[in-house]
PDB file of N, CA and C in Angstrom:
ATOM      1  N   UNK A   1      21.715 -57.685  38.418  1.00  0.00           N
ATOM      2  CA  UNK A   1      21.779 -57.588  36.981  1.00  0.00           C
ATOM      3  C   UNK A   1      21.282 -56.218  36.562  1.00  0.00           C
ATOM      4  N   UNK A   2      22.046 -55.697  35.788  1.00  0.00           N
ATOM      5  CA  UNK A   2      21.219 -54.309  34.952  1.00  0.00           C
ATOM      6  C   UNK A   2      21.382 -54.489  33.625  1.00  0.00           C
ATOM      7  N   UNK A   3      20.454 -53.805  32.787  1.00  0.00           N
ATOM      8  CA  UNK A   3      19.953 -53.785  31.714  1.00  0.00           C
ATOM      9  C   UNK A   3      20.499 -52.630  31.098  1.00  0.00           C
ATOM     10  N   UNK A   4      21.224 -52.269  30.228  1.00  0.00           N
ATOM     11  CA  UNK A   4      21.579 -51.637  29.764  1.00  0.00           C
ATOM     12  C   UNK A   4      21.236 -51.638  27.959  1.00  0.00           C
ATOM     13  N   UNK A   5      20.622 -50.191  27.190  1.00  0.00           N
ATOM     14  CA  UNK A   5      20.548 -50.553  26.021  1.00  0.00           C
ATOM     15  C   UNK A   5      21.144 -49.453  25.186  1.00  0.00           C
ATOM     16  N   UNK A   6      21.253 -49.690  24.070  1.00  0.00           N
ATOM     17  CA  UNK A   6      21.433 -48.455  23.178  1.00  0.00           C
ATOM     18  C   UNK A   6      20.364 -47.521  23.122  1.00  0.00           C
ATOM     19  N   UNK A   7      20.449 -46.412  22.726  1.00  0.00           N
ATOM     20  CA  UNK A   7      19.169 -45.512  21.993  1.00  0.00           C
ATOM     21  C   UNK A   7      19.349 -45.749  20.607  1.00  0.00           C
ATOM     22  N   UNK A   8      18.138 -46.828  20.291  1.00  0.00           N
ATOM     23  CA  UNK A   8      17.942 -47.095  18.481  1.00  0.00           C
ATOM     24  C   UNK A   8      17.552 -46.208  17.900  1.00  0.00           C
ATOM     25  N   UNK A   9      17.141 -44.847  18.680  1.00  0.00           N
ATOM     26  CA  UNK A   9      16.655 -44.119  17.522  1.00  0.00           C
ATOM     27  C   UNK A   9      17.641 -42.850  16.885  1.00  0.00           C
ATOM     28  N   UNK A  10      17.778 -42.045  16.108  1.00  0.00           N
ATOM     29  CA  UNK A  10      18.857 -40.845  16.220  1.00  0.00           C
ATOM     30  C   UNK A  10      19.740 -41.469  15.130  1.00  0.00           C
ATOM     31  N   UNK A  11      20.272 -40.540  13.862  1.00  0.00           N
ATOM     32  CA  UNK A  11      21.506 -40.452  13.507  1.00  0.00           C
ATOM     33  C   UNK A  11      22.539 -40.773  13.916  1.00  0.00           C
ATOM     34  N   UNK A  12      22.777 -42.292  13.696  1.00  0.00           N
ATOM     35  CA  UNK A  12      24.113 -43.289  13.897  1.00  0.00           C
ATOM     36  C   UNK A  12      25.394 -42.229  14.020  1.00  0.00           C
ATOM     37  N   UNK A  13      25.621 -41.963  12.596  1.00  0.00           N
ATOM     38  CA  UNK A  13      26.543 -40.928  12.502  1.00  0.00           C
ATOM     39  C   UNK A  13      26.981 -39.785  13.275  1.00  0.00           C
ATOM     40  N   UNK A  14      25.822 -39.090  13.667  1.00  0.00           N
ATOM     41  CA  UNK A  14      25.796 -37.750  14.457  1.00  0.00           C
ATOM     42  C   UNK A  14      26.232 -38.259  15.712  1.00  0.00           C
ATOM     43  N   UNK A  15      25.246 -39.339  16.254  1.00  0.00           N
ATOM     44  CA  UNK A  15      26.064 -39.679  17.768  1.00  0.00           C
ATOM     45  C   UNK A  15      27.535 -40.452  18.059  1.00  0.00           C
ATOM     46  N   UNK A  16      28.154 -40.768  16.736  1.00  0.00           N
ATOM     47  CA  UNK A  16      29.465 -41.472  16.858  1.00  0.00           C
ATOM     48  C   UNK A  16      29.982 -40.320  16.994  1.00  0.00           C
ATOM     49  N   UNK A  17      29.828 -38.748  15.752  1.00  0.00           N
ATOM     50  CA  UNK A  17      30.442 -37.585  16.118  1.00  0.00           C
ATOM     51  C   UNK A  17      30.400 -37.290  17.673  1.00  0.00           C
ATOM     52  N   UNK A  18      29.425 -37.005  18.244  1.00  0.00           N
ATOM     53  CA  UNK A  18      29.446 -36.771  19.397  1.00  0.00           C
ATOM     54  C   UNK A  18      30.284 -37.667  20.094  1.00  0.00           C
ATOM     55  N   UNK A  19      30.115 -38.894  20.250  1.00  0.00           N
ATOM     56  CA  UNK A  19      31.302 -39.868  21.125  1.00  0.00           C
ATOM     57  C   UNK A  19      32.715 -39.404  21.105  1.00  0.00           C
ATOM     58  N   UNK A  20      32.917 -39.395  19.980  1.00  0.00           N
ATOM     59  CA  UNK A  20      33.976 -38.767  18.978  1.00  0.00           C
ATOM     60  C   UNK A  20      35.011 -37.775  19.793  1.00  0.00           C
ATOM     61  N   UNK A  21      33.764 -36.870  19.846  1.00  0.00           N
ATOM     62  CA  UNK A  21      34.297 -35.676  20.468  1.00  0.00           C
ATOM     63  C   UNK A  21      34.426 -35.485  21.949  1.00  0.00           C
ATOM     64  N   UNK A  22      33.484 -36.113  22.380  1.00  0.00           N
ATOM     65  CA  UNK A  22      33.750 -36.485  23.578  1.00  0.00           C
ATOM     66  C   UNK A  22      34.919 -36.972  24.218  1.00  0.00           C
ATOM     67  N   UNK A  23      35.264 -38.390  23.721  1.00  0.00           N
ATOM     68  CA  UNK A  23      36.293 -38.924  23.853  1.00  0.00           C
ATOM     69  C   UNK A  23      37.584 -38.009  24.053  1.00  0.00           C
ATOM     70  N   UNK A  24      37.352 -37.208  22.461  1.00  0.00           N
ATOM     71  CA  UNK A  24      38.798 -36.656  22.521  1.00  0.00           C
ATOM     72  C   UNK A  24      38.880 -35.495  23.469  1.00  0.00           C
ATOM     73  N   UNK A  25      37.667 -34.760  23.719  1.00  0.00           N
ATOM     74  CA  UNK A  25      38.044 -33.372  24.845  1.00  0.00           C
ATOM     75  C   UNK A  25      38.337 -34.316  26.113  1.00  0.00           C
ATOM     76  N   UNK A  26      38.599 -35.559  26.212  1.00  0.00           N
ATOM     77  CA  UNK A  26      38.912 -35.912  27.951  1.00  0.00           C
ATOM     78  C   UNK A  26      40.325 -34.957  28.437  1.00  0.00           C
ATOM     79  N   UNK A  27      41.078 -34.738  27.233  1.00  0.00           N
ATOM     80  CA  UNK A  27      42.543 -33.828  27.711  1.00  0.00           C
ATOM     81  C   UNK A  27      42.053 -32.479  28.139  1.00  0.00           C
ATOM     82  N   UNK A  28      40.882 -32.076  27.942  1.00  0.00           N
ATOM     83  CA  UNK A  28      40.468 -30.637  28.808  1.00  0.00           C
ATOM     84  C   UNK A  28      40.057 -31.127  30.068  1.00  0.00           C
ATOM     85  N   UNK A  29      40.691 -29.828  31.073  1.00  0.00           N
ATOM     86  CA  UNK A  29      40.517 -30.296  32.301  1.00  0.00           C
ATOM     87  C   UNK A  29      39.127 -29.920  32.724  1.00  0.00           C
ATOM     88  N   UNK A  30      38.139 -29.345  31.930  1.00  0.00           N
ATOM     89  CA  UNK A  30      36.621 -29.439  32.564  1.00  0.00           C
ATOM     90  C   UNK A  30      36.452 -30.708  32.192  1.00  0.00           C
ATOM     91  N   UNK A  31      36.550 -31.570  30.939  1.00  0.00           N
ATOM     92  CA  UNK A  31      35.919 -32.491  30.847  1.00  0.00           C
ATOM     93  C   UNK A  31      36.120 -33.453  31.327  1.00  0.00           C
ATOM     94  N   UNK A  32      37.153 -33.540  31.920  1.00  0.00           N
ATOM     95  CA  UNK A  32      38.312 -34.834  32.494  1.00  0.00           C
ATOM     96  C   UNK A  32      37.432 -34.640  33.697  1.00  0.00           C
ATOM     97  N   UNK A  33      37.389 -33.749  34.864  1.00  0.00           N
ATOM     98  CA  UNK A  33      36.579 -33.202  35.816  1.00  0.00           C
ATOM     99  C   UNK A  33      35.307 -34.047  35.629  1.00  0.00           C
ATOM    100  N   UNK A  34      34.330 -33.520  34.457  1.00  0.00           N
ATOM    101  CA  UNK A  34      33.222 -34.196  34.646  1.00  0.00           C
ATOM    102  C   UNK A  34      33.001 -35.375  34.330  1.00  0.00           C
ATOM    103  N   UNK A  35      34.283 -36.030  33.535  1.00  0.00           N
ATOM    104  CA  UNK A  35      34.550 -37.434  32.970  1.00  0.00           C
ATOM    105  C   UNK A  35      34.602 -38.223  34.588  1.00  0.00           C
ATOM    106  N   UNK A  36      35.796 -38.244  35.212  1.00  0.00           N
ATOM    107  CA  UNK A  36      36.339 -38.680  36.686  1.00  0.00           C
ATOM    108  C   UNK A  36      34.466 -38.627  37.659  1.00  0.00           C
ATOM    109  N   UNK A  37      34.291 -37.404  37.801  1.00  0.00           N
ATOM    110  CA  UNK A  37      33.055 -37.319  38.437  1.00  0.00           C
ATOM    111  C   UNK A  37      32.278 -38.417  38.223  1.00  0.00           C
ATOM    112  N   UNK A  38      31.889 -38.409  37.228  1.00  0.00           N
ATOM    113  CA  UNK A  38      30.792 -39.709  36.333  1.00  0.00           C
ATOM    114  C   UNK A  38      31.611 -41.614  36.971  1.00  0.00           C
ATOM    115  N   UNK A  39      32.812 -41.218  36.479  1.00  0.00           N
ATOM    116  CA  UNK A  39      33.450 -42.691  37.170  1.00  0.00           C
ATOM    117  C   UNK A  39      32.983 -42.609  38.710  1.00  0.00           C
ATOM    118  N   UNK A  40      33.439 -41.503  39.582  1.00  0.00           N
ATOM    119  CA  UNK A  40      33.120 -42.319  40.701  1.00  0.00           C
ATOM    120  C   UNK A  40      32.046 -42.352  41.419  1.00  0.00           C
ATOM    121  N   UNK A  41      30.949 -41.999  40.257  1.00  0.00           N
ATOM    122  CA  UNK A  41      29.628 -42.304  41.019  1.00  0.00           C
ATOM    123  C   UNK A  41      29.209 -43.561  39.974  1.00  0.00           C
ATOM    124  N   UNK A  42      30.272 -44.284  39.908  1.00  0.00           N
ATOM    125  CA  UNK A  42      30.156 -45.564  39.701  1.00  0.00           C
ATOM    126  C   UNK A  42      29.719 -46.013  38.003  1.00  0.00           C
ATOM    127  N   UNK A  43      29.690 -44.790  37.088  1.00  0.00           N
ATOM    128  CA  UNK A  43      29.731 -45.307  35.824  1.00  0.00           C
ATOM    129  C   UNK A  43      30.808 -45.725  35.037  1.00  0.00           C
ATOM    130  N   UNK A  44      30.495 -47.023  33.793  1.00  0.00           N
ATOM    131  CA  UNK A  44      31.601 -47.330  33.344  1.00  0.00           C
ATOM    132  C   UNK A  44      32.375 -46.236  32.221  1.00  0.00           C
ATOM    133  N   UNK A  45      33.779 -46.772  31.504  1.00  0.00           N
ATOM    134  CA  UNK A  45      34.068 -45.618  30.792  1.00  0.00           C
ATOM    135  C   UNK A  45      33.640 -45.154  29.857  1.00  0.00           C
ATOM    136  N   UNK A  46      32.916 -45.939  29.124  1.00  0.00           N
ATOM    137  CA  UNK A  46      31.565 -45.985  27.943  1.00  0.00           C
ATOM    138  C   UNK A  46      30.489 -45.325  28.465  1.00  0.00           C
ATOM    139  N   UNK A  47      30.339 -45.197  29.624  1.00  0.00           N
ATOM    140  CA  UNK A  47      28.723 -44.340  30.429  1.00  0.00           C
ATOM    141  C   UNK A  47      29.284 -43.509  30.307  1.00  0.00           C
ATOM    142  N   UNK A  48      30.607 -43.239  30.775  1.00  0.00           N
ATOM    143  CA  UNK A  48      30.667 -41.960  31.106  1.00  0.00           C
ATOM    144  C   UNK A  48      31.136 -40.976  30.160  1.00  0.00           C
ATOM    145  N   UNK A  49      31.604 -41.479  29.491  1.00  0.00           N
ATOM    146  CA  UNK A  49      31.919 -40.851  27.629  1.00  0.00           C
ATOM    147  C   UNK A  49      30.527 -40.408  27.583  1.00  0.00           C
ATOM    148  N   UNK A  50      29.541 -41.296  27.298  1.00  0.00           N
ATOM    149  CA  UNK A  50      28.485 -41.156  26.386  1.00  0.00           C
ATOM    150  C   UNK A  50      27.285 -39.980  27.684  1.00  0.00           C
ATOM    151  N   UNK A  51      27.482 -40.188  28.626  1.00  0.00           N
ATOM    152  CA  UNK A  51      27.445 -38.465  29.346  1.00  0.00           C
ATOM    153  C   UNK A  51      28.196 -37.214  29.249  1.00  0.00           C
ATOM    154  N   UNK A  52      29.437 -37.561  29.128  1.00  0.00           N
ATOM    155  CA  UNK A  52      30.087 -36.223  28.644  1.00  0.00           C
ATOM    156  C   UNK A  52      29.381 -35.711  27.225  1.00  0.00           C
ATOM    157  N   UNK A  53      29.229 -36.765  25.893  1.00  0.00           N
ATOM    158  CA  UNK A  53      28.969 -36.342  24.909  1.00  0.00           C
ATOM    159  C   UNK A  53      27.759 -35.865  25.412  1.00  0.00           C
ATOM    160  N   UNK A  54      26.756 -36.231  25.554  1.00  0.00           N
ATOM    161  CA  UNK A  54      25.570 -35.541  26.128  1.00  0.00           C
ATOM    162  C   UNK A  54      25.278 -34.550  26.422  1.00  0.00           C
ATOM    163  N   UNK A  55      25.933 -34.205  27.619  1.00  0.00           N
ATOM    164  CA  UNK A  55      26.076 -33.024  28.424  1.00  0.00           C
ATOM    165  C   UNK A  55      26.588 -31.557  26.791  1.00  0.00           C
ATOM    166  N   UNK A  56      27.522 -32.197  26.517  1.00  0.00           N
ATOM    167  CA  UNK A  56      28.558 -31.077  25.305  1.00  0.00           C
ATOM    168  C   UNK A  56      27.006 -31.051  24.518  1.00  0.00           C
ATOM    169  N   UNK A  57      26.452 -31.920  23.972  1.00  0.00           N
ATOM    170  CA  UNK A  57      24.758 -31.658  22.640  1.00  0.00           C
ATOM    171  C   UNK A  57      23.914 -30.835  23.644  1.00  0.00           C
ATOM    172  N   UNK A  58      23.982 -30.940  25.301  1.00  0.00           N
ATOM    173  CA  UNK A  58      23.197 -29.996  25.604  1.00  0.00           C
ATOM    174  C   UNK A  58      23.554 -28.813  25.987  1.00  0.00           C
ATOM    175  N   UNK A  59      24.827 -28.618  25.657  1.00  0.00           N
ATOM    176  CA  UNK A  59      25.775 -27.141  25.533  1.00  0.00           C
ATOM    177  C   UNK A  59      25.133 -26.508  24.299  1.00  0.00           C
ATOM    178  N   UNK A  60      25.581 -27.426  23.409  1.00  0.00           N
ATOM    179  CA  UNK A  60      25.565 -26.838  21.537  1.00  0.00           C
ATOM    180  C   UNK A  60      24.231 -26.268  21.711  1.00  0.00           C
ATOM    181  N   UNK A  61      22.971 -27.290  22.378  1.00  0.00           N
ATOM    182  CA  UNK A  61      21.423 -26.926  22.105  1.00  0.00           C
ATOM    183  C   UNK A  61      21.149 -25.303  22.360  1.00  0.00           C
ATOM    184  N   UNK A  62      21.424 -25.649  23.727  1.00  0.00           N
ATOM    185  CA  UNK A  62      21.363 -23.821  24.794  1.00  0.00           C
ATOM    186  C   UNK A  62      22.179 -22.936  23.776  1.00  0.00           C
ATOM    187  N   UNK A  63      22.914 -23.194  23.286  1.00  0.00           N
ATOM    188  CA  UNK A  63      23.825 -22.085  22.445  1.00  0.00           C
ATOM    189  C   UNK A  63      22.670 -21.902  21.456  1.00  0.00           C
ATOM    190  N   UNK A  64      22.837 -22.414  20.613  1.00  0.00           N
ATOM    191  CA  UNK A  64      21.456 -22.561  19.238  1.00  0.00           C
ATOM    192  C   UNK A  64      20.548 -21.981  19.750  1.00  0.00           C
ATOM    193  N   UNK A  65      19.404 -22.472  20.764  1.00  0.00           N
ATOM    194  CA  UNK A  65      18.400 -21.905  21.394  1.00  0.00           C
ATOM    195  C   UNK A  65      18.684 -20.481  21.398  1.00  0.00           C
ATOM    196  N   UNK A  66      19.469 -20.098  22.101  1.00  0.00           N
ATOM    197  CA  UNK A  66      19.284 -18.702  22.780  1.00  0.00           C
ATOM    198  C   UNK A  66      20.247 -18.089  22.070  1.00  0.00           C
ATOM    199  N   UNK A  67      20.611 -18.050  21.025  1.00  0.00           N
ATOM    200  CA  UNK A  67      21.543 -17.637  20.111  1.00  0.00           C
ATOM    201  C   UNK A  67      22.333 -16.692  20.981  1.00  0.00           C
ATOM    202  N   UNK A  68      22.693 -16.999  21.783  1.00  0.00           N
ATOM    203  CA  UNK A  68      24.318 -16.483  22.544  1.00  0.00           C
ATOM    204  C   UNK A  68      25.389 -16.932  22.055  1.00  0.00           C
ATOM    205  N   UNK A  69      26.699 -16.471  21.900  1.00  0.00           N
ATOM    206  CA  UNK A  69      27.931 -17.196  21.782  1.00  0.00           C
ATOM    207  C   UNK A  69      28.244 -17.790  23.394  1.00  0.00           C
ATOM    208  N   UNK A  70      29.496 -19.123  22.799  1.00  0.00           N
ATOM    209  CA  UNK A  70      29.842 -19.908  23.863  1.00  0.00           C
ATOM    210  C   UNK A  70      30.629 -19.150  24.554  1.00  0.00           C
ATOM    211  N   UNK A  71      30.591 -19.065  25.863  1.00  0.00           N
ATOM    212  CA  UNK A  71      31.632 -18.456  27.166  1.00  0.00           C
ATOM    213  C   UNK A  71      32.222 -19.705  27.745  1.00  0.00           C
ATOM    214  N   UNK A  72      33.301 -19.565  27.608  1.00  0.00           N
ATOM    215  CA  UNK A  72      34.042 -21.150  28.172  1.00  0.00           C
ATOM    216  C   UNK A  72      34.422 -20.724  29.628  1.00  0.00           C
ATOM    217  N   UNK A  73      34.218 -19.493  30.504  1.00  0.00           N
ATOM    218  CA  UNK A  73      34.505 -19.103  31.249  1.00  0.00           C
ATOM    219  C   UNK A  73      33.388 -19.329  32.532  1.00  0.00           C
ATOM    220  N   UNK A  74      32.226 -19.764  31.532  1.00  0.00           N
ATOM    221  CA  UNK A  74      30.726 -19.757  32.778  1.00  0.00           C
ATOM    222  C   UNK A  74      30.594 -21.021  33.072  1.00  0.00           C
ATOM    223  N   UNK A  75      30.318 -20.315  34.389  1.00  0.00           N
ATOM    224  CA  UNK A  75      30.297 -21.445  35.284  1.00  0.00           C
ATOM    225  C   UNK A  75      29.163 -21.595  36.065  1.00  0.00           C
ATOM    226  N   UNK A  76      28.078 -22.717  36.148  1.00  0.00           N
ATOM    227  CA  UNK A  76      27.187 -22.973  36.611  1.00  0.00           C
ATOM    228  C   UNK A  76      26.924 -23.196  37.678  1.00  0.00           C
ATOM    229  N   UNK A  77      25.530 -22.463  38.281  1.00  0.00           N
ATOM    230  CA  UNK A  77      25.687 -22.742  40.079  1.00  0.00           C
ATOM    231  C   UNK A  77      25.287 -23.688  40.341  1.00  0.00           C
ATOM    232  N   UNK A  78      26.090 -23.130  41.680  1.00  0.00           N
ATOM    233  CA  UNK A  78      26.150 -24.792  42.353  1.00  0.00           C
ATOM    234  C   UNK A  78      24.853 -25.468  42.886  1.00  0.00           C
TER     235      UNK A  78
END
């Protein structure tokens, strides 16, 4: 059995945006990449949405933070 819950806390709204968007970048092939990845280490398609969105808020953050513009070209080591 696993336990699985929501996070009750956070702007309802803001994180449906994020789902949102998530969802819809699956037609980019990075995200599809890290979408598939997430499936076959065994999460469902709802986990793994709601990691992609994740991952993208901790894109936006690092951007904000370090006030760089986005490079869609960088690529993180391995």
């Amino acid at each position: 059995t696993s336990f699985l819950r929501r996070a009750a806390g956070g702007d309802k709204a803001l994180k449906r945006v994020f789902y949102q968007a998530a969802f819809t970048s699956l037609g980019r092939p990075d995200s599809r990449a890290f979408y598939d990845r997430k499936r076959a280490e065994g999460k469902r398609h709802h986990q793994a949405v709601i990691a992609l969105a994740r991952r993208r808020v901790n894109v936006l953050w690092a951007i904000l933070h370090k006030r760089q513009p986005f490079r869609e070209n960088f690529k993180m080591a391995a």
